[in-house]
N, C-alpha and C. Protein backbone atom coordinates (compact mmCIF):
# COMPACT_ATOMS: atom_id res chain seq x y z
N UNK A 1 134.04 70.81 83.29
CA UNK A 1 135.39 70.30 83.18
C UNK A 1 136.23 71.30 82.38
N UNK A 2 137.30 71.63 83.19
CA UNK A 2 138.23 72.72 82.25
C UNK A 2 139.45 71.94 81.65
N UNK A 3 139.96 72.34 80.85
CA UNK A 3 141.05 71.24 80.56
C UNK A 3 142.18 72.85 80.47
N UNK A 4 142.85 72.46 81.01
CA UNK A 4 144.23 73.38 81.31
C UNK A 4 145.46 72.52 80.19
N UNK A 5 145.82 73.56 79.54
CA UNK A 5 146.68 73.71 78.31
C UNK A 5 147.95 73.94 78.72
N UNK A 6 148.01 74.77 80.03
CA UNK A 6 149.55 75.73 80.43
C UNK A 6 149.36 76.92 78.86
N UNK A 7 151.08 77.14 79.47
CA UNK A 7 151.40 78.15 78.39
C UNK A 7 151.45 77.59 76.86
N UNK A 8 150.94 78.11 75.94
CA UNK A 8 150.84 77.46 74.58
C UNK A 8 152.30 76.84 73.75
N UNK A 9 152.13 75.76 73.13
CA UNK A 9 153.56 76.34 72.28
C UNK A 9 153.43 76.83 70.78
N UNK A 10 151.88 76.69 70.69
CA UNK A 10 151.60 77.74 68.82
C UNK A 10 150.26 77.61 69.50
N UNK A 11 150.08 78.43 68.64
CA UNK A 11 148.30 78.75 68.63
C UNK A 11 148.45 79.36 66.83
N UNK A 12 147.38 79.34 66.22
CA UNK A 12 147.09 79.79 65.08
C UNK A 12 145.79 80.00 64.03
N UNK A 13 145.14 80.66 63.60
CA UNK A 13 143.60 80.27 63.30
C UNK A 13 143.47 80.40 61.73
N UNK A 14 142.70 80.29 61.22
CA UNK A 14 142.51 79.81 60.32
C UNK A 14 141.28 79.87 59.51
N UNK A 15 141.16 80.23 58.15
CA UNK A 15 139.22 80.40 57.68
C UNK A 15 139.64 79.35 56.60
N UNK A 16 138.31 78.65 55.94
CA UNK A 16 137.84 77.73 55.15
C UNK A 16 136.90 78.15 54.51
N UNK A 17 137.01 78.08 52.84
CA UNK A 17 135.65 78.03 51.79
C UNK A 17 135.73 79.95 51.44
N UNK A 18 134.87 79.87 50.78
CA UNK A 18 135.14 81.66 49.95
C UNK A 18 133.77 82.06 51.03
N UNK A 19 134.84 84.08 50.74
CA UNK A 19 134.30 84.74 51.41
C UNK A 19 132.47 85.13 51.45
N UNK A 20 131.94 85.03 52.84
CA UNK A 20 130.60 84.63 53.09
C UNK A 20 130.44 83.62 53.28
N UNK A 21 130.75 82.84 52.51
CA UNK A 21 130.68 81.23 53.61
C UNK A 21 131.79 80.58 53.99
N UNK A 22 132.65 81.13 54.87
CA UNK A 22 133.61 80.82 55.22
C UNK A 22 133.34 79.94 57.04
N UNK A 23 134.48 79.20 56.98
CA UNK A 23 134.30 78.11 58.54
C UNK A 23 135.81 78.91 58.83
N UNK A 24 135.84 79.44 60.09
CA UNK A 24 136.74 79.66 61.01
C UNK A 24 137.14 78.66 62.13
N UNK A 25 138.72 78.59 62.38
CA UNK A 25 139.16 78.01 63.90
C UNK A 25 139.97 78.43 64.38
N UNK A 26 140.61 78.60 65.73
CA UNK A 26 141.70 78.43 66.15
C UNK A 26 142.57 77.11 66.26
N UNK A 27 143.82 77.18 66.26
CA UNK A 27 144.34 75.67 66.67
C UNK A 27 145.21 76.45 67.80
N UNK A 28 145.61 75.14 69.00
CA UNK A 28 146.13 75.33 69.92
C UNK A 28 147.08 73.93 70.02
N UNK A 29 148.26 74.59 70.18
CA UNK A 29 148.96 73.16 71.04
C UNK A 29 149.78 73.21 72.50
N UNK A 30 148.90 73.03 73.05
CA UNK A 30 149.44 72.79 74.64
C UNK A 30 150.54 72.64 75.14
N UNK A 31 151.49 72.82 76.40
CA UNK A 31 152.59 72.62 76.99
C UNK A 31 153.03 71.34 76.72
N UNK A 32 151.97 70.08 76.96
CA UNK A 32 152.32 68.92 77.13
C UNK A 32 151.72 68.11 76.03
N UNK A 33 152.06 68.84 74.65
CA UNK A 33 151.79 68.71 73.04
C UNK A 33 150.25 68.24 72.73
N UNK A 34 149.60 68.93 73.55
CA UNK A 34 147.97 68.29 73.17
C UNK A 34 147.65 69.56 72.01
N UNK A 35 146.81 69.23 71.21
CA UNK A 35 146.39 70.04 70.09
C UNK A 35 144.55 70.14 69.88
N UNK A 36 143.90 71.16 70.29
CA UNK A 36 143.07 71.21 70.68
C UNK A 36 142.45 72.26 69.24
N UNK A 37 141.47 72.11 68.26
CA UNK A 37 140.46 72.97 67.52
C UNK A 37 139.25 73.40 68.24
N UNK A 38 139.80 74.69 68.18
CA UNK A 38 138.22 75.86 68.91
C UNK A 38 137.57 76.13 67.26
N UNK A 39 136.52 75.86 67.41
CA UNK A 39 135.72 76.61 65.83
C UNK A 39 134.75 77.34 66.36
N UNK A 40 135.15 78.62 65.45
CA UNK A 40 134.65 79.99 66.08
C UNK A 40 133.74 80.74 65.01
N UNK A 41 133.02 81.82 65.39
CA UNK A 41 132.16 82.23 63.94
C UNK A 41 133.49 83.45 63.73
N UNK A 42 133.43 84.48 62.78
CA UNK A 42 133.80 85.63 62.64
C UNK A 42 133.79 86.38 63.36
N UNK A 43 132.93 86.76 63.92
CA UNK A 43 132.59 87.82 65.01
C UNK A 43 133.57 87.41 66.38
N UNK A 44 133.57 86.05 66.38
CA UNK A 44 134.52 85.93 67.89
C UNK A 44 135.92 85.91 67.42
N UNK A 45 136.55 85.89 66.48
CA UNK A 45 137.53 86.21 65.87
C UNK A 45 137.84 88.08 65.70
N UNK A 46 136.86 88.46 65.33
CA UNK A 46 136.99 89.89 65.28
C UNK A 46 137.03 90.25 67.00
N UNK A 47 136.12 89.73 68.11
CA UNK A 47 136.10 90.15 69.47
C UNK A 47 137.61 89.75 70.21
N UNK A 48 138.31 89.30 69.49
CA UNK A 48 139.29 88.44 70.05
C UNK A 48 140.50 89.04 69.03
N UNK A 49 140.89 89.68 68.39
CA UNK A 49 141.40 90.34 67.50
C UNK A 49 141.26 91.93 68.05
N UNK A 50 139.90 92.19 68.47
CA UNK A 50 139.90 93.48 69.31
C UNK A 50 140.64 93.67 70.69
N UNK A 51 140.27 92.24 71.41
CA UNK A 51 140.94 92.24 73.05
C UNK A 51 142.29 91.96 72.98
N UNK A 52 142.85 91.41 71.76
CA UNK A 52 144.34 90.82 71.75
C UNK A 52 145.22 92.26 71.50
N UNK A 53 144.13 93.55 70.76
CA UNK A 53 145.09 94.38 70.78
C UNK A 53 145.22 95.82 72.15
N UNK A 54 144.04 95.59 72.41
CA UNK A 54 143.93 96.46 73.96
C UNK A 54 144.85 95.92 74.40
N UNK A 55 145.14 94.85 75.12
CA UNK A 55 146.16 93.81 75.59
C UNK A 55 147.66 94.12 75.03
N UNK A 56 147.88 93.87 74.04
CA UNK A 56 149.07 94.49 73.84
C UNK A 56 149.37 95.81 73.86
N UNK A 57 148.65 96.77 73.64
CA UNK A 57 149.16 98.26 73.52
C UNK A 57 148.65 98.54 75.35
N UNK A 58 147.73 98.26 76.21
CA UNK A 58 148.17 98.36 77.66
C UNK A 58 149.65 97.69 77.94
N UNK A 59 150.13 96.85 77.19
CA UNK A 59 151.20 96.13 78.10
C UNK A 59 152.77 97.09 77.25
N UNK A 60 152.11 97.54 76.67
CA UNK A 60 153.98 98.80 75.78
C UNK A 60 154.06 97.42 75.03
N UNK A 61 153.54 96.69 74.17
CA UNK A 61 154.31 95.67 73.12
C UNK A 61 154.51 96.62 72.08
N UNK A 62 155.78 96.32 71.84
CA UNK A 62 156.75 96.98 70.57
C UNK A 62 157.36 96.15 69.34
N UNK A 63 157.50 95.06 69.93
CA UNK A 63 158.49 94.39 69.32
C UNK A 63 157.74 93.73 68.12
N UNK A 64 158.40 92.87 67.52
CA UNK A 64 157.81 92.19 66.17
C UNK A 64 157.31 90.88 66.00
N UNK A 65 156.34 90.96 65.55
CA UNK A 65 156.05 89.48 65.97
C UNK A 65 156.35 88.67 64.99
N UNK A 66 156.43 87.20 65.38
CA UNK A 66 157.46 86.05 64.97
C UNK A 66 156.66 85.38 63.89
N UNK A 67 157.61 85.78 63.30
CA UNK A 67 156.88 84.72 61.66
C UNK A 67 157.11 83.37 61.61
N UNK A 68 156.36 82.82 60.76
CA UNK A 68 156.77 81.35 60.24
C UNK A 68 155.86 81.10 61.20
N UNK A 69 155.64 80.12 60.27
CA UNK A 69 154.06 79.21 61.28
C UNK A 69 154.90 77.22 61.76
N UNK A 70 154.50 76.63 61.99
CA UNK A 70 154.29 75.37 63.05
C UNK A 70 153.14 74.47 62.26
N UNK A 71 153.92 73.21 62.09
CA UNK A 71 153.20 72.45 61.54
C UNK A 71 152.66 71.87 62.90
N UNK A 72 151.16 71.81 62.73
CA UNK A 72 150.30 71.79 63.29
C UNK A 72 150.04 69.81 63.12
N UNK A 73 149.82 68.83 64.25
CA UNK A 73 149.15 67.78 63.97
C UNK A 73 147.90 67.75 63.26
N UNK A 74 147.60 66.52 62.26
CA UNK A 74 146.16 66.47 61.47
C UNK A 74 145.05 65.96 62.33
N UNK A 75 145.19 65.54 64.02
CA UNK A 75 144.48 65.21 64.92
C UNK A 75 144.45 65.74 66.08
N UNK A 76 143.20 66.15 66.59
CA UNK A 76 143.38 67.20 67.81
C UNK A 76 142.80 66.05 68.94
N UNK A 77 143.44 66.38 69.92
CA UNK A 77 142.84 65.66 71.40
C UNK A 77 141.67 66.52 71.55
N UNK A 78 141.15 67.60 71.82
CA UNK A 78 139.74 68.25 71.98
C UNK A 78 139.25 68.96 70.79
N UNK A 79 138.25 68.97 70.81
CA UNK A 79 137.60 69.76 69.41
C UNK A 79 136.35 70.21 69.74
N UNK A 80 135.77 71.67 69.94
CA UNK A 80 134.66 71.62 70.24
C UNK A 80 134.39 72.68 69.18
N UNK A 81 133.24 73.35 69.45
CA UNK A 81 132.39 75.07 68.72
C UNK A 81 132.65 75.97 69.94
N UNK A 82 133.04 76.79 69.74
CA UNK A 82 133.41 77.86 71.10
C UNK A 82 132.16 78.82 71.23
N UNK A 83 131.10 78.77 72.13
CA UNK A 83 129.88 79.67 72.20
C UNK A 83 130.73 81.01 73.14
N UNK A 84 131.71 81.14 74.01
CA UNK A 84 131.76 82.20 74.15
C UNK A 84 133.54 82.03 75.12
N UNK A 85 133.90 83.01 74.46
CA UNK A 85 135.41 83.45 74.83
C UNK A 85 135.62 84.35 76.16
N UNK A 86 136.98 84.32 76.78
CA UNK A 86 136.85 85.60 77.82
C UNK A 86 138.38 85.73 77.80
N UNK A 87 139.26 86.50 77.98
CA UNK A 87 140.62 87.22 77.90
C UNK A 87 140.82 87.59 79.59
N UNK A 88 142.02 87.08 79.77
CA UNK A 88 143.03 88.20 80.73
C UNK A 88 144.41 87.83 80.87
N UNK A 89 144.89 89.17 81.92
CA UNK A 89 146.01 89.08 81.66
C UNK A 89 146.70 88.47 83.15
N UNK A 90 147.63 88.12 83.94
CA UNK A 90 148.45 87.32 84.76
C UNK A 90 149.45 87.96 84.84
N UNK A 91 149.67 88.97 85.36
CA UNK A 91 150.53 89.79 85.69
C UNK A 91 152.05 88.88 86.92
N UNK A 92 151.33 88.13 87.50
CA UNK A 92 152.68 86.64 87.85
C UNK A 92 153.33 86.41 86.63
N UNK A 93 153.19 85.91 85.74
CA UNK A 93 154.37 85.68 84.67
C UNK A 93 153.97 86.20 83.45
N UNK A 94 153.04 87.06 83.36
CA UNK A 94 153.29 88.60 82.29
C UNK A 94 152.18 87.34 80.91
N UNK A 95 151.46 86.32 80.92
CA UNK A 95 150.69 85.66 80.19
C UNK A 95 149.41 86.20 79.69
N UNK A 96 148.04 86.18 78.99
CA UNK A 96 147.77 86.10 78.67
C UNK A 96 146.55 84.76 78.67
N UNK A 97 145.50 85.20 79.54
CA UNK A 97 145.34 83.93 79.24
C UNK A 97 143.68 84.03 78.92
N UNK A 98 143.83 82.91 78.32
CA UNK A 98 142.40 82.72 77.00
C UNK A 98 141.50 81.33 77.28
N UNK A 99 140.46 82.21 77.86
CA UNK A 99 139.47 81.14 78.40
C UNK A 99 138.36 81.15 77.52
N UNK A 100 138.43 80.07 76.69
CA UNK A 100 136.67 78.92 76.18
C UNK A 100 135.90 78.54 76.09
N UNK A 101 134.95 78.69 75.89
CA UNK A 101 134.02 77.81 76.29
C UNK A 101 133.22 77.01 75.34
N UNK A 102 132.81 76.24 75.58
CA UNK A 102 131.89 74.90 74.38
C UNK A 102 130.57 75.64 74.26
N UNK A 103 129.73 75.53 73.27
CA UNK A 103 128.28 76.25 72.58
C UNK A 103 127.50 75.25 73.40
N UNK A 104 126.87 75.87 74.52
CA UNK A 104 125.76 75.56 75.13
C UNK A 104 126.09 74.93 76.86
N UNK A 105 127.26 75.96 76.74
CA UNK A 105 128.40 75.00 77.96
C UNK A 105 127.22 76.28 78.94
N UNK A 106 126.12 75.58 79.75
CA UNK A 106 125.73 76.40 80.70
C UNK A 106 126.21 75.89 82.66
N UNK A 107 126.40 74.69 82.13
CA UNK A 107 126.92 74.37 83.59
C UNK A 107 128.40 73.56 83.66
N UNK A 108 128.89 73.06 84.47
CA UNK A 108 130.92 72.73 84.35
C UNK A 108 130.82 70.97 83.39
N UNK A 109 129.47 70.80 83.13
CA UNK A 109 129.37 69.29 82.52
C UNK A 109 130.01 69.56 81.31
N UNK A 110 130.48 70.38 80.20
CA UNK A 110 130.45 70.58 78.99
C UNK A 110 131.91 71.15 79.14
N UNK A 111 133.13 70.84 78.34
CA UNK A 111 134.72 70.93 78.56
C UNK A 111 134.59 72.35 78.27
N UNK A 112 135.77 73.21 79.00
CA UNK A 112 136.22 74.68 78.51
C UNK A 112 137.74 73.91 78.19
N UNK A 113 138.25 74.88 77.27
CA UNK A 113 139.86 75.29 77.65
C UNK A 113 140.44 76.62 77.78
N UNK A 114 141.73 76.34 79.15
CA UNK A 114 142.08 77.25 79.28
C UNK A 114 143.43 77.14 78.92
N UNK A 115 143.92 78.27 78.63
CA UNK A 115 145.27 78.33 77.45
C UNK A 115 146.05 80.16 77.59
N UNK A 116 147.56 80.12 77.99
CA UNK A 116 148.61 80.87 78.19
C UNK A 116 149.11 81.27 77.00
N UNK A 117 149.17 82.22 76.71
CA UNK A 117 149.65 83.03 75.70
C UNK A 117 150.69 83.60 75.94
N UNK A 118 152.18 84.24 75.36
CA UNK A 118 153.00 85.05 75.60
C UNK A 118 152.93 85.94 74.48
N UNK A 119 153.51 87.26 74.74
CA UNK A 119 153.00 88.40 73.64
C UNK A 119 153.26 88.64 72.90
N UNK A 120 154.71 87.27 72.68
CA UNK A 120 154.87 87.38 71.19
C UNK A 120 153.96 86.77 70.37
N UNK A 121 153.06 85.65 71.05
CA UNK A 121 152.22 84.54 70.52
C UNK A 121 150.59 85.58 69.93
N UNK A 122 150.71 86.28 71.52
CA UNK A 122 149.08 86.89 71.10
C UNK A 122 149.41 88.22 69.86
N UNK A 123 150.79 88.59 69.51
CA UNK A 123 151.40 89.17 68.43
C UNK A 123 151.19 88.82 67.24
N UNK A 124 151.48 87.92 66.67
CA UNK A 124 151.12 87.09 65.76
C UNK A 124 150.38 86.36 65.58
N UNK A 125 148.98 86.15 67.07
CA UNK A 125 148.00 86.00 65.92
C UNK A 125 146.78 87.02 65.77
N UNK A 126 147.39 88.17 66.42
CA UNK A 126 146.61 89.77 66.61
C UNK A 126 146.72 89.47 64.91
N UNK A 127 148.10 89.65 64.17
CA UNK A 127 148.65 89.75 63.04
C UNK A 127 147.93 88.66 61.94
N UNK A 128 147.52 87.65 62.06
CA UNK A 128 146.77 86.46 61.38
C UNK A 128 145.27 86.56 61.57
N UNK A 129 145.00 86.59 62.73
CA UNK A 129 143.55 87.16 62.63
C UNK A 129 142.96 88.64 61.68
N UNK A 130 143.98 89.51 61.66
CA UNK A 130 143.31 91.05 60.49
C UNK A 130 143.77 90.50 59.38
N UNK A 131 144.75 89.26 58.92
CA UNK A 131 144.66 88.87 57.63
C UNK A 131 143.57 88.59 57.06
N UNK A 132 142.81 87.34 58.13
CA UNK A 132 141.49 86.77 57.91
C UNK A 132 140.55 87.35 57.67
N UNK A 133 140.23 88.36 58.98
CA UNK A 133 139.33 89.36 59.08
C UNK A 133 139.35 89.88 57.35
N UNK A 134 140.20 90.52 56.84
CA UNK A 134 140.34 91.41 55.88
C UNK A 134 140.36 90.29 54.74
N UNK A 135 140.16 89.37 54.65
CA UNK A 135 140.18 88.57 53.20
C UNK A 135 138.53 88.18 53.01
N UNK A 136 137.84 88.62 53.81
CA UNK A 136 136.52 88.41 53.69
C UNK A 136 135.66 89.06 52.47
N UNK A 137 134.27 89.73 52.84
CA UNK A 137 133.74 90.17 51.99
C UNK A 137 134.03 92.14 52.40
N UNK A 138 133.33 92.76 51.51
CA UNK A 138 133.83 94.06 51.61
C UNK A 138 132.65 94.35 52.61
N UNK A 139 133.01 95.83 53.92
CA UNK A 139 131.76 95.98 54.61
C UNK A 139 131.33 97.56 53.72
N UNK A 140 129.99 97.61 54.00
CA UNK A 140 129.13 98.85 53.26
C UNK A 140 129.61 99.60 54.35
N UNK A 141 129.88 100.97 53.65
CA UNK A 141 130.46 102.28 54.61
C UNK A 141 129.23 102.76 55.12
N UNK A 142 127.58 102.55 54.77
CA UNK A 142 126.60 103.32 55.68
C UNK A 142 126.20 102.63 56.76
N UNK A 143 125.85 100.89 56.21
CA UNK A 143 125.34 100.51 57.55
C UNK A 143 126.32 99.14 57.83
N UNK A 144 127.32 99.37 57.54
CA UNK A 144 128.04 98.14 57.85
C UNK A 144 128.23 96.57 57.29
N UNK A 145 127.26 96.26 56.58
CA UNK A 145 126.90 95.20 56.86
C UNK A 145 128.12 94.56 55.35
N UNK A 146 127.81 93.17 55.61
CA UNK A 146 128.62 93.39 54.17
C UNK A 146 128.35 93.12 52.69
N UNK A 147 128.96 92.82 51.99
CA UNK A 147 128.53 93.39 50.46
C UNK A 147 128.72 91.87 49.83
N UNK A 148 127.67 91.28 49.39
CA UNK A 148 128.17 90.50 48.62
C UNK A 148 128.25 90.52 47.28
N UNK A 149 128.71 89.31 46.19
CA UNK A 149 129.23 89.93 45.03
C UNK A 149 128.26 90.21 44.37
N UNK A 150 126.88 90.07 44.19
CA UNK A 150 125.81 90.33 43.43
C UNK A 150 125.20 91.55 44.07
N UNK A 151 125.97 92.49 44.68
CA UNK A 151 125.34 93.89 45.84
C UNK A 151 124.79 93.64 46.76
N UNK A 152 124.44 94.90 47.42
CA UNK A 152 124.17 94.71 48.60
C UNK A 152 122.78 96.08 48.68
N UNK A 153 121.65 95.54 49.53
CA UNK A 153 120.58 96.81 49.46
C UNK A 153 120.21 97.04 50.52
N UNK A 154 120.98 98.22 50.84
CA UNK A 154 121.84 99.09 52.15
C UNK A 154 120.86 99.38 53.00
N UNK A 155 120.27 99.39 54.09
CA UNK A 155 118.95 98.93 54.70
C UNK A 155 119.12 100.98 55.37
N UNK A 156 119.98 101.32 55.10
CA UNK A 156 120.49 103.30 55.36
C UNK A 156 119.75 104.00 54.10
N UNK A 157 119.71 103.25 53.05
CA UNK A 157 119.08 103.68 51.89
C UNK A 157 117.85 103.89 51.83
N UNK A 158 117.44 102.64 52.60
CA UNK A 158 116.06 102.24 52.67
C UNK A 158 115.91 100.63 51.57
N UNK A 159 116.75 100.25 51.09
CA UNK A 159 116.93 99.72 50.19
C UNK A 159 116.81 99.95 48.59
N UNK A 160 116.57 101.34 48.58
CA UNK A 160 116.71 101.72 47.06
C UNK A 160 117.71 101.33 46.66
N UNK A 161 119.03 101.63 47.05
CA UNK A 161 120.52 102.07 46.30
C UNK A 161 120.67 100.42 46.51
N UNK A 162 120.97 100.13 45.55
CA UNK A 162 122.55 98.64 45.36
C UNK A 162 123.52 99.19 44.98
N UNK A 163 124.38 98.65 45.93
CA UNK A 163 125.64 99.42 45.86
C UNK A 163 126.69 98.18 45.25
N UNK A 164 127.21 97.70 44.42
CA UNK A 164 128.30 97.23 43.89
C UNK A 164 129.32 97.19 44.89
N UNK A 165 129.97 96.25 44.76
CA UNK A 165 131.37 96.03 45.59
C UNK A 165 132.75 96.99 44.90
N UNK A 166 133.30 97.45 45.72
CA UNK A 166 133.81 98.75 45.48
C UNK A 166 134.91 98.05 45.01
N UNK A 167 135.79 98.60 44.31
CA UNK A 167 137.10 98.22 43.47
C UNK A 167 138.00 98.57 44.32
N UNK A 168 139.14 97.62 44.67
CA UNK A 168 140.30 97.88 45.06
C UNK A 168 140.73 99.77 45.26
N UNK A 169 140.90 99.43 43.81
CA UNK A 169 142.01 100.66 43.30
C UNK A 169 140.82 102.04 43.77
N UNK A 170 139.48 101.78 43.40
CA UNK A 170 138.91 102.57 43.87
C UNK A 170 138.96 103.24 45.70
N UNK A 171 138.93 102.18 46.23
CA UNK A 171 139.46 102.82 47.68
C UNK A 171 140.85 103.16 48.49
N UNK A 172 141.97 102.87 47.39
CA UNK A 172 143.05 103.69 47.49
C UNK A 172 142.80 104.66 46.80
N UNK A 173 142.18 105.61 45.90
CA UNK A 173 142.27 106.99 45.35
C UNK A 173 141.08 107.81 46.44
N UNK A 174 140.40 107.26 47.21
CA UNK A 174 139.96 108.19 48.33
C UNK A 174 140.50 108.22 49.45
């Protein structure tokens, strides 16, 4: 079962709890004011933060995207865990559109949503998602991974080195 959204009129996402254990979502509110929570891990936020900007820089977006956020209803008509996302674009009316899916959705029994974006929308939340992204924990420059506040034992090292979480000010003077 797909549940069709149309073109959005906000979309916006969102993290919960301190960095490392943080709960991510999107919110969506539909053409015909339905308000739907996707809860997503990080990583599909970062995959979706990556495709939102291929997407705009193939399409020449220039312009600025629209501030001020949309009070959002405290009750959603759908709510699922999103096991896996997919992006395209609709070159008929220049959209964006962002297909869903539910965690463990292997056959059409389990709801998707599908949902229209315009580029000012997927603009701002290209722009809200690297907030998120970036309020997290710090990543280690050898093997990526990330650092939490008691260090991290860099698996590039071999795990000798603990490396401390690097200071602000320290990675603006390199």
């Amino acid at each position: 079962m797909t549940i069709e959204f149309g073109v959005a009129q906000a979309i916006d996402a969102q993290a919960f709890g301190e960095p490392g254990n943080r709960t991510f979502r999107l919110r969506v509110i539909g053409s015909s004011d339905q308000l739907a929570c996707l809860w997503v891990e990080k990583q599909q936020l970062q995959a979706l933060d990556l495709a939102l900007m291929q997407v705009l820089a193939q399409l020449n977006y220039e312009g600025e995207p629209p501030g001020g956020g949309v009070d959002f209803p405290e009750e959603s008509q759908h709510e699922f865990r999103v096991g896996r996302m997919a992006i395209g674009f609709d070159p008929v009316d220049g959209t964006v559109i962002l297909h869903t899916f539910e965690l463990g959705d292997d056959d059409d029994e389990e709801p998707s949503l599908r949902v229209r974006l315009v580029k000012d929308q997927c603009a701002a939340l290209d722009v809200r998602l690297k907030e998120i992204i970036a309020s997290g924990r710090p990543v280690c420059r050898l093997c990526g991974a990330s650092i939490d506040p008691g260090g991290h034992a860099c698996v590039r090292s071999n795990g000798h080195s603990r490396l401390p979480i690097p200071e602000e000010d320290a990675e603006e003077e390199s």
